[in-house]
N, C-alpha and C. Protein backbone atom coordinates (compact mmCIF):
# COMPACT_ATOMS: atom_id res chain seq x y z
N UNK A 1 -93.20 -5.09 13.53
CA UNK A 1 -92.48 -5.26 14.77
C UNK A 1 -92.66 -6.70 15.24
N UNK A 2 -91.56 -7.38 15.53
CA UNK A 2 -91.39 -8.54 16.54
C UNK A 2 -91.87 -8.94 17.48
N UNK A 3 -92.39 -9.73 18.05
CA UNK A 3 -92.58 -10.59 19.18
C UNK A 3 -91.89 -9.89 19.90
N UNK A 4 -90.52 -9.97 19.92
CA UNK A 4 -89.50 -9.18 20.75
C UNK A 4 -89.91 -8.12 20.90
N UNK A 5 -89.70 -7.39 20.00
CA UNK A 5 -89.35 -5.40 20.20
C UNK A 5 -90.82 -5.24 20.90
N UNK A 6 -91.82 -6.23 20.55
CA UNK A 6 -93.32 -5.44 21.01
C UNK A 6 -93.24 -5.87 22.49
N UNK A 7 -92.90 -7.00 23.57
CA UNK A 7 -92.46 -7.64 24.73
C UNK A 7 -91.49 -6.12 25.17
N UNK A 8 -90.38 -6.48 24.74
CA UNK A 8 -89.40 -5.42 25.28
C UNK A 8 -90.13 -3.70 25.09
N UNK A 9 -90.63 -3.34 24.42
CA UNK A 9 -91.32 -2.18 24.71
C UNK A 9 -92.49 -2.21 25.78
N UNK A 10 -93.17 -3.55 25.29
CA UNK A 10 -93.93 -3.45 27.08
C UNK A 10 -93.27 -3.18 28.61
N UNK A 11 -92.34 -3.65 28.54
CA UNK A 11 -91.39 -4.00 29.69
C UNK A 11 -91.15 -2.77 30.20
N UNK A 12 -91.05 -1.80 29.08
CA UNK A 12 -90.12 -0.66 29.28
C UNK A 12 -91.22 0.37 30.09
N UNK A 13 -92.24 0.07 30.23
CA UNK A 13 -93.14 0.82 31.12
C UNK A 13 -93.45 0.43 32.44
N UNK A 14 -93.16 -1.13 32.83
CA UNK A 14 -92.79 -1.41 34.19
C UNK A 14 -92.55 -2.89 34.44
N UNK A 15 -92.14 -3.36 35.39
CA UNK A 15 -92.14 -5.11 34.97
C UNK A 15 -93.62 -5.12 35.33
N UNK A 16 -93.90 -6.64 34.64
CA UNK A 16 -94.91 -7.60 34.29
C UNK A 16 -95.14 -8.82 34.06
N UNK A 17 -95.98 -9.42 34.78
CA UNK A 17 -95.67 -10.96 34.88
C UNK A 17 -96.01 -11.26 32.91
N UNK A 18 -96.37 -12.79 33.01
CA UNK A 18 -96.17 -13.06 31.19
C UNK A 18 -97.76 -12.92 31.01
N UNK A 19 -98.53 -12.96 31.37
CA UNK A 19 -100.06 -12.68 31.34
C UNK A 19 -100.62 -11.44 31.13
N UNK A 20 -99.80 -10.83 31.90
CA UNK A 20 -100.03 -9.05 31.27
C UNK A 20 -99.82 -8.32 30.05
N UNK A 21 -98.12 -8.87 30.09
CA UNK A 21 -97.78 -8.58 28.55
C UNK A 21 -98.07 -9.23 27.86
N UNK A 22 -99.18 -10.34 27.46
CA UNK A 22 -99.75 -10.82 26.59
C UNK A 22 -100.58 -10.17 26.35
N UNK A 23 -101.61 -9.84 26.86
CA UNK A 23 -102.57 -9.18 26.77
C UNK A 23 -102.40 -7.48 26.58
N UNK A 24 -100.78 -7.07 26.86
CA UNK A 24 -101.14 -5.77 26.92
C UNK A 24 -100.54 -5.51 25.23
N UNK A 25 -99.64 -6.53 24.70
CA UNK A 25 -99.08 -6.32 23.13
C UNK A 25 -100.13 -7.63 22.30
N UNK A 26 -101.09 -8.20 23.19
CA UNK A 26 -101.67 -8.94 22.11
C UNK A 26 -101.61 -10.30 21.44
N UNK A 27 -100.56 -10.65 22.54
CA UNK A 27 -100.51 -12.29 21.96
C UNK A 27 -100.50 -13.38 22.59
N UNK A 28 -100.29 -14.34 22.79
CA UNK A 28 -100.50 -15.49 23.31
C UNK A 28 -99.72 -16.17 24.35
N UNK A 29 -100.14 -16.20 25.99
CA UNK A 29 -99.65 -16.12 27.01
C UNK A 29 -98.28 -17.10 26.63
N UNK A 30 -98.35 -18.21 25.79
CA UNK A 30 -97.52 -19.27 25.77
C UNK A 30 -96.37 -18.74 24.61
N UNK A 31 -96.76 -18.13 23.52
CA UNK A 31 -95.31 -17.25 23.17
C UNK A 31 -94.84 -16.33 23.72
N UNK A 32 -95.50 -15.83 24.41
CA UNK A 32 -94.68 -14.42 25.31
C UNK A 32 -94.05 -15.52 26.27
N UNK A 33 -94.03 -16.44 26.97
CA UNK A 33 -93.20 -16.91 27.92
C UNK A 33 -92.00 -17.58 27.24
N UNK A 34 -92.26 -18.21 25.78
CA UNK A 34 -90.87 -18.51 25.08
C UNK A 34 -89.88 -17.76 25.21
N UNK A 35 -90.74 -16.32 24.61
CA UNK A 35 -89.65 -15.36 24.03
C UNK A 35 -89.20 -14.50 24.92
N UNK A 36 -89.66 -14.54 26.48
CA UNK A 36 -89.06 -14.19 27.34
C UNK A 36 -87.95 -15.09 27.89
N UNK A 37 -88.32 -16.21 28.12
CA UNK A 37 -87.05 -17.20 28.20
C UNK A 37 -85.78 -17.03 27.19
N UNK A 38 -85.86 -16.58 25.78
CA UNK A 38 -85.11 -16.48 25.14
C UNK A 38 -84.15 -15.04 25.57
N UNK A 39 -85.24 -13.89 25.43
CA UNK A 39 -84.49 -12.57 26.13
C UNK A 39 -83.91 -12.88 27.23
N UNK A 40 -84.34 -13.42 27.88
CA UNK A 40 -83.67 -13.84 29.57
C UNK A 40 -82.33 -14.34 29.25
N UNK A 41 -82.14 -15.31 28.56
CA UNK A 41 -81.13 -15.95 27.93
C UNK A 41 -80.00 -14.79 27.52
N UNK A 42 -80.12 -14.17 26.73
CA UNK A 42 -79.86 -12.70 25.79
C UNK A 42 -79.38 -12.08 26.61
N UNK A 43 -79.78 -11.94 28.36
CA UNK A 43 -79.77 -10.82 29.20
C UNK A 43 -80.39 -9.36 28.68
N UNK A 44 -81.12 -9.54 27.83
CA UNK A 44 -82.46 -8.30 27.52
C UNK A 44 -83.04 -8.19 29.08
N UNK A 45 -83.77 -9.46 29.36
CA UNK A 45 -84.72 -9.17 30.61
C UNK A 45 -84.50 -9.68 31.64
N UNK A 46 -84.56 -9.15 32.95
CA UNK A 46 -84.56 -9.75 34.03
C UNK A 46 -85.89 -10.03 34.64
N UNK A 47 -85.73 -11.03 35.76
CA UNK A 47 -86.65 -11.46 36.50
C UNK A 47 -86.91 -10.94 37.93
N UNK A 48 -86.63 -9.92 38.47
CA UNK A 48 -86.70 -9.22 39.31
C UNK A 48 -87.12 -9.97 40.67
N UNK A 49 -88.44 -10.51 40.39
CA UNK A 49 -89.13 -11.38 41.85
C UNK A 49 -89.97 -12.37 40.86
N UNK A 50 -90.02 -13.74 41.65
CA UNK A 50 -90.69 -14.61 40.60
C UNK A 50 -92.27 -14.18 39.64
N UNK A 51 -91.77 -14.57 38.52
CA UNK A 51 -93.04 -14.87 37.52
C UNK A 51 -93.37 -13.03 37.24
N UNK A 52 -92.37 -12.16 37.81
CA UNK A 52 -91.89 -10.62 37.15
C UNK A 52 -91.01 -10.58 35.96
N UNK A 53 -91.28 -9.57 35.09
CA UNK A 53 -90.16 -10.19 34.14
C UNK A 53 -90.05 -8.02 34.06
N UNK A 54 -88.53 -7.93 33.51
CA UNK A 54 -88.32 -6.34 33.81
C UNK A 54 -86.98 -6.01 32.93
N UNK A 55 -86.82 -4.81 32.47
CA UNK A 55 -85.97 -4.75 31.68
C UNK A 55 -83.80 -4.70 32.83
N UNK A 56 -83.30 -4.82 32.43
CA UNK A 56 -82.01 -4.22 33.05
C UNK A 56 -82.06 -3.14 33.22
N UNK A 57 -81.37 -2.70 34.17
CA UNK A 57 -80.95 -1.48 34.67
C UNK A 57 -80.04 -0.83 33.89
C-alpha cells in the first residue's frame, strides 16, 4: 500500500492534522504533508479548518 491509500485510509476515520497521520500510518511528518498537498490538489482531501486535513463529503 501507498503513501496515499495508507493517508487516505487514515482520514477516513476522522480529520487530522499532518502530525497525527504520520504517526498514526507511520511515516514521516514531511512526506505526509507532500502527499497531502498533492491529494488536495486531486480533490481527494479537504482542509476543513486550518492545518485539518479530511476526506470529501
Amino acid at each position: 500500500m501507498g503513501s496515499e491509500e495508507k493517508i487516505l485510509e487514515a482520514l477516513s476515520e476522522k480529520a487530522m492534522k499532518a502530525g497525527e497521520i504520520a504517526e498514526f500510518v507511520g511515516l514521516d511528518k514531511d512526506d505526509v504533508s507532500k502527499t497531502l498537498k498533492t491529494l488536495k490538489a486531486k480533490g481527494k482531501v479537504i482542509s476543513p479548518k486550518r492545518c485539518y486535513y479530511g476526506l470529501p463529503e
